[in-house]
Protein backbone atom coordinates (compact mmCIF):
# COMPACT_ATOMS: atom_id res chain seq x y z
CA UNK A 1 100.67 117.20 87.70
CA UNK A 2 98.03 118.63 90.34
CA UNK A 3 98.21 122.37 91.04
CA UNK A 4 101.12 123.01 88.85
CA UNK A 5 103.87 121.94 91.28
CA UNK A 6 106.31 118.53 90.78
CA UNK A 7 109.17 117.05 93.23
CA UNK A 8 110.69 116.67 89.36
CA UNK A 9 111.64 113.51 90.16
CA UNK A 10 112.40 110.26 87.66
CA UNK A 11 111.18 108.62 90.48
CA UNK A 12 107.97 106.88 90.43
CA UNK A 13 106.90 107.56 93.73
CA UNK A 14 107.74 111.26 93.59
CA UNK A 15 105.66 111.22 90.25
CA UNK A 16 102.36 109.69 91.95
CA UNK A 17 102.68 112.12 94.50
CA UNK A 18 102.95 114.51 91.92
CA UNK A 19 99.51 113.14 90.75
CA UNK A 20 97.91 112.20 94.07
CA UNK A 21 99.49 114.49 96.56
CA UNK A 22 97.81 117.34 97.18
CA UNK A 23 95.39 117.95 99.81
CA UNK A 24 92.12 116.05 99.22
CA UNK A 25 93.25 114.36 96.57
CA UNK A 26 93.44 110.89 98.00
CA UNK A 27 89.82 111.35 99.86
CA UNK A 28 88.11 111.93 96.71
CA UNK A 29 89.87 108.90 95.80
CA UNK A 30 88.31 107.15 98.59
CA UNK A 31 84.96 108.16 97.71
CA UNK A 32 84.82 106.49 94.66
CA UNK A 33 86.39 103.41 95.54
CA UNK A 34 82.61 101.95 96.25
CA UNK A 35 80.89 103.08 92.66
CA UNK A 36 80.82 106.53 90.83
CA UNK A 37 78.93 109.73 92.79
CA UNK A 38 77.59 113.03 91.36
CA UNK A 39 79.13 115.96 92.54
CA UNK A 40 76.94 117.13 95.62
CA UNK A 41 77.46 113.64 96.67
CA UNK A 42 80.92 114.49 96.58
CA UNK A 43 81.11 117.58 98.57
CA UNK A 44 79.00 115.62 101.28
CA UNK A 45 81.49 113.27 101.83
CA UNK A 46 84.50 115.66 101.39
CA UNK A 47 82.90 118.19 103.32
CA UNK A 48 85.68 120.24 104.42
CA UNK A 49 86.73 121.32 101.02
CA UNK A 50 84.89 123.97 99.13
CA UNK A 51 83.12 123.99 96.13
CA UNK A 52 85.93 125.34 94.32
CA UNK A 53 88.46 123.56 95.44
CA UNK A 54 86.28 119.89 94.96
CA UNK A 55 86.11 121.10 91.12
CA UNK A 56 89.37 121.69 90.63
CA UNK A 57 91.10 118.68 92.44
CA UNK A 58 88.20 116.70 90.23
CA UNK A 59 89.43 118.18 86.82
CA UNK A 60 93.21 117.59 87.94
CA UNK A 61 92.42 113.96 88.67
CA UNK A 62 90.81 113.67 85.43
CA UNK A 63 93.40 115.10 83.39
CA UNK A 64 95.79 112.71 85.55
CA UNK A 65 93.81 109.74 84.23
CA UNK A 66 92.79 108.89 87.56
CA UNK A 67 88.80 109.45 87.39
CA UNK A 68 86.62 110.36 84.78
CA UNK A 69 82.90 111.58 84.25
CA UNK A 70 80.19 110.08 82.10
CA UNK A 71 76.55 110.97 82.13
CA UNK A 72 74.03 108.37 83.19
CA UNK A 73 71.78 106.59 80.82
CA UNK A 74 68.29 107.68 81.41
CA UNK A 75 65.78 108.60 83.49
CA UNK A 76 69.02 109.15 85.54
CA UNK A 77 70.64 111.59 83.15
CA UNK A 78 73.15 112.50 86.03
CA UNK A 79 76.84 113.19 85.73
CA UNK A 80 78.97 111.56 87.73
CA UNK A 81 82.31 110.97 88.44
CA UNK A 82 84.22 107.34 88.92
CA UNK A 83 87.46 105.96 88.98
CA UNK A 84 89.54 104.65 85.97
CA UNK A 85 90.38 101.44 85.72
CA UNK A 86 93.70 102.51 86.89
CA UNK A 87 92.73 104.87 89.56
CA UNK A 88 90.99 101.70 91.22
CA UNK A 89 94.27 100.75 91.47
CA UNK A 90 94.70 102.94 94.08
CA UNK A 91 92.26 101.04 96.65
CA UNK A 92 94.78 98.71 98.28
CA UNK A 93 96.92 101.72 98.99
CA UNK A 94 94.10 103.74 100.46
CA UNK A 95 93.24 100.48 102.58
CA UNK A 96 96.44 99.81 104.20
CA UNK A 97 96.71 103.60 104.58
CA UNK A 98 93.92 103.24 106.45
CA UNK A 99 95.01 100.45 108.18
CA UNK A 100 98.44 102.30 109.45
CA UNK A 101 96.52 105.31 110.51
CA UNK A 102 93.99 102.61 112.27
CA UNK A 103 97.28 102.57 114.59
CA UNK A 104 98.07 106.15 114.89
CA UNK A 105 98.01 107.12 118.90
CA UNK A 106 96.83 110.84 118.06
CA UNK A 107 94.21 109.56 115.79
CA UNK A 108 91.01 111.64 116.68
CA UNK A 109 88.44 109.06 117.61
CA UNK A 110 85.57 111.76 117.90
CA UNK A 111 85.76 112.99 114.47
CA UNK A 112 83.11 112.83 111.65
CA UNK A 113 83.82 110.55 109.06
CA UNK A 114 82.34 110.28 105.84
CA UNK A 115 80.01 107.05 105.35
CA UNK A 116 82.41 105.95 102.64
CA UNK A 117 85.08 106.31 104.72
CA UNK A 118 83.63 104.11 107.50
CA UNK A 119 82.56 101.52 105.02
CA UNK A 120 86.20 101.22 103.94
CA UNK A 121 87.54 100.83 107.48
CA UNK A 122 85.87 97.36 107.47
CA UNK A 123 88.16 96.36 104.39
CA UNK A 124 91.01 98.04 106.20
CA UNK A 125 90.44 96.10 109.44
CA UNK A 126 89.04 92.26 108.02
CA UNK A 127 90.97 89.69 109.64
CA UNK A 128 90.63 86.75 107.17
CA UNK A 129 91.48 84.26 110.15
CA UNK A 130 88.20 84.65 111.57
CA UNK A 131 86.50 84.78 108.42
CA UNK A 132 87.21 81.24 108.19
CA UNK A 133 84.54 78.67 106.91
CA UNK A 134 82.19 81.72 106.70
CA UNK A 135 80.07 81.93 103.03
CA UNK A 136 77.68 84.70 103.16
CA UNK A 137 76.06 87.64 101.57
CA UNK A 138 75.01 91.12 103.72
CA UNK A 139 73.18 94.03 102.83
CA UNK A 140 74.05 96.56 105.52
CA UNK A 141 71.60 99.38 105.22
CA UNK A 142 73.01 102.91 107.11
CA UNK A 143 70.23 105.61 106.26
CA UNK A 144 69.88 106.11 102.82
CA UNK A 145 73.03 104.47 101.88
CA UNK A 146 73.15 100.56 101.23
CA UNK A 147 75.99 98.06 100.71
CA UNK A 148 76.77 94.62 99.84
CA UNK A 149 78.89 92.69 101.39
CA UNK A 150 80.13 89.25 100.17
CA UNK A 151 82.60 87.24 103.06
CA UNK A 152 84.04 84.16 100.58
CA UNK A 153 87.41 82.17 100.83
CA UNK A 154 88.62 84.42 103.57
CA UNK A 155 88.29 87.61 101.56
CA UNK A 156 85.84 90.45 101.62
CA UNK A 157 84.30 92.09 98.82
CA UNK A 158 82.07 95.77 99.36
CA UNK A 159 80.43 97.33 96.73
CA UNK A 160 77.30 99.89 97.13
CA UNK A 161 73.75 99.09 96.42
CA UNK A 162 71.45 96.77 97.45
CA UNK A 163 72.28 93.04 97.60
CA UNK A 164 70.71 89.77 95.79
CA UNK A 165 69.52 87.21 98.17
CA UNK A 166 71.50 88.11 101.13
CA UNK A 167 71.36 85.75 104.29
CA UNK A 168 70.81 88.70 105.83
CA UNK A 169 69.76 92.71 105.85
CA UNK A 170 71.51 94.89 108.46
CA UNK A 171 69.61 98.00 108.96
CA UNK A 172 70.93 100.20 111.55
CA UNK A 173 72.74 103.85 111.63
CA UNK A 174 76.40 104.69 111.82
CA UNK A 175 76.83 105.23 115.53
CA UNK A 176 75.06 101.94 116.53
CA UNK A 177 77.25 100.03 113.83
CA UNK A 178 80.54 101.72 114.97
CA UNK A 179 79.45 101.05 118.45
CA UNK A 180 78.52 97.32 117.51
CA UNK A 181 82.05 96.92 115.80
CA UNK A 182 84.46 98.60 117.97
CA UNK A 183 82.73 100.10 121.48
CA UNK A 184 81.91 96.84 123.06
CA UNK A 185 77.58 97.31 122.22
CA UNK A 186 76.27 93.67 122.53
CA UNK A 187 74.39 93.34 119.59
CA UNK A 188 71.03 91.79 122.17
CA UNK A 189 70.86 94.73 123.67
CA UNK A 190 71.07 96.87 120.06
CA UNK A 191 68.18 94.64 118.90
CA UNK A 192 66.32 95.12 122.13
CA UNK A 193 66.40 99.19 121.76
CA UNK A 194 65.85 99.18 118.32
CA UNK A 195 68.51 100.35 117.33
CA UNK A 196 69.44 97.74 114.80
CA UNK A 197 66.79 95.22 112.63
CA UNK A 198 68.20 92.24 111.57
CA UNK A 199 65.99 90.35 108.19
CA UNK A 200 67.45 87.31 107.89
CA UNK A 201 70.21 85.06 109.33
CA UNK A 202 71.03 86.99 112.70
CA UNK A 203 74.04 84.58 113.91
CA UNK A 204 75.38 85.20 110.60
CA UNK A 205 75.23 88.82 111.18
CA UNK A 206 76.82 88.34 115.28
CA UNK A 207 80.07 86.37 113.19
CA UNK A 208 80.16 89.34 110.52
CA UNK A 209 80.76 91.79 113.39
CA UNK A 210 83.78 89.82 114.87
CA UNK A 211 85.88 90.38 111.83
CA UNK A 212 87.08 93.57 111.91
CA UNK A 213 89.18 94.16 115.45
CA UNK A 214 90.54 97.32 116.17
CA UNK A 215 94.44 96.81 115.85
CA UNK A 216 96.76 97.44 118.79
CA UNK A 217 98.05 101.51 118.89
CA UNK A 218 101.39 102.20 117.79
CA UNK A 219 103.44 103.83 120.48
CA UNK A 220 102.79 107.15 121.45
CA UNK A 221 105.00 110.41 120.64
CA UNK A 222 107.33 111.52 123.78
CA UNK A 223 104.92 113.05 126.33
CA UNK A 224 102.22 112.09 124.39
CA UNK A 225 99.46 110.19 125.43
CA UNK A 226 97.26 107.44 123.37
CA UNK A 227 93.69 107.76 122.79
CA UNK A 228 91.30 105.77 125.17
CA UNK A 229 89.79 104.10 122.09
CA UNK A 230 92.82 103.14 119.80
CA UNK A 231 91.99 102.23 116.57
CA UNK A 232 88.07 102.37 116.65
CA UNK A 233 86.37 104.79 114.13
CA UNK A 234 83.02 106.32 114.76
């Protein structure tokens, strides 16, 4: 069980919150879900949690069975951890989680979020109805970090790295693609400023970033007021 404690349950619920439950145990989750990372790369996406605390969630999710660590075959030579086989099980949880909070009226629009974490929130909001008909391979380049992403059949598939003949390469940075996706930026006048370079099948690119619509908010708390841009991560 992570840090000792247990709801000593039979249930099985209780137990994976006995596994999964503590604080930052879930986001390191997430941060594997697209390919194994080295520790530093770790503590930049779980920023907010020290050193200390990143190693010891880590060794409590791998004595849990959830991730594990293996050293890179050379010249890499780096450790790094990735999720089990099992702990990938964990991704459509962690999707429609993200999807619920997507909702959340008190969800703080002008936070940071990790890369990862933004990447996910296209699998969390991909509406499959207006992926219809639509066959085609991205590589969306933000900064240093590149991912592929396959639209087949009406499903969505993201995985890091770069991609093999893709119809098209996306290179932009996270504000412009957030802004692109969810802040009403025409994606003419991102070309225009530079803010975005499109190699490849640019139409293709305009249907990709209809498919993931912010969802309506969720009622807000009594006296509470919504946020002015529900659902939209930046």
């Amino acid at each position: 069980m992570i840090g000792g404690r247990s709801y000593g349950e039979g249930c099985a619920a209780a137990h994976a919150l006995d596994l999964i439950g503590e604080r930052w145990a879930l986001l390191i989750v997430r941060e594997l879900l697209l390919g194994p990372k080295r520790f530093t790369d770790l503590r930049a996406g779980v920023r907010n949690a020290s050193a200390n605390l990143l190693s010891q969630r880590l060794r409590e999710l791998e004595r849990a069975g959830v991730i594990r660590r293996r050293t890179l075959p050379p010249p890499a030579g780096s450790r790094v951890y990735e999720l089990t086989e099992w702990g990938r099980d964990l991704e459509p949880l962690l999707v429609h989680l993200g999807r619920w909070g997507s909702r959340s009226p008190t969800l703080p629009h002008d936070a940071e979020m990790s890369v990862d974490s933004q990447i996910l929130a296209l699998k969390a909001l991909f509406d499959r109805a207006a992926a219809h008909n639509l066959d085609a391979r991205f590589e969306l380049q933000l900064g240093t970090d590149s991912f592929r992403i396959e639209i087949s059949n009406s499903q969505i598939a993201i995985t890091r790295g770069s991609a093999t003949n893709p119809d098209a390469i996306i290179e932009t940075d996270r504000t412009t693609w957030s802004d692109l996706l969810w802040h009403g930026r025409r994606l003419a006048d991102a070309l225009r400023a530079g803010d975005i370079a499109i190699d490849g099948d640019q139409q293709a690119v305009a249907r990709l970033l209809q498919l993931f619509p912010a969802p309506a908010p969720a009622a807000p708390p009594p006296g509470g007021q919504a946020q002015a841009r529900p659902g939209a991560p930046r």
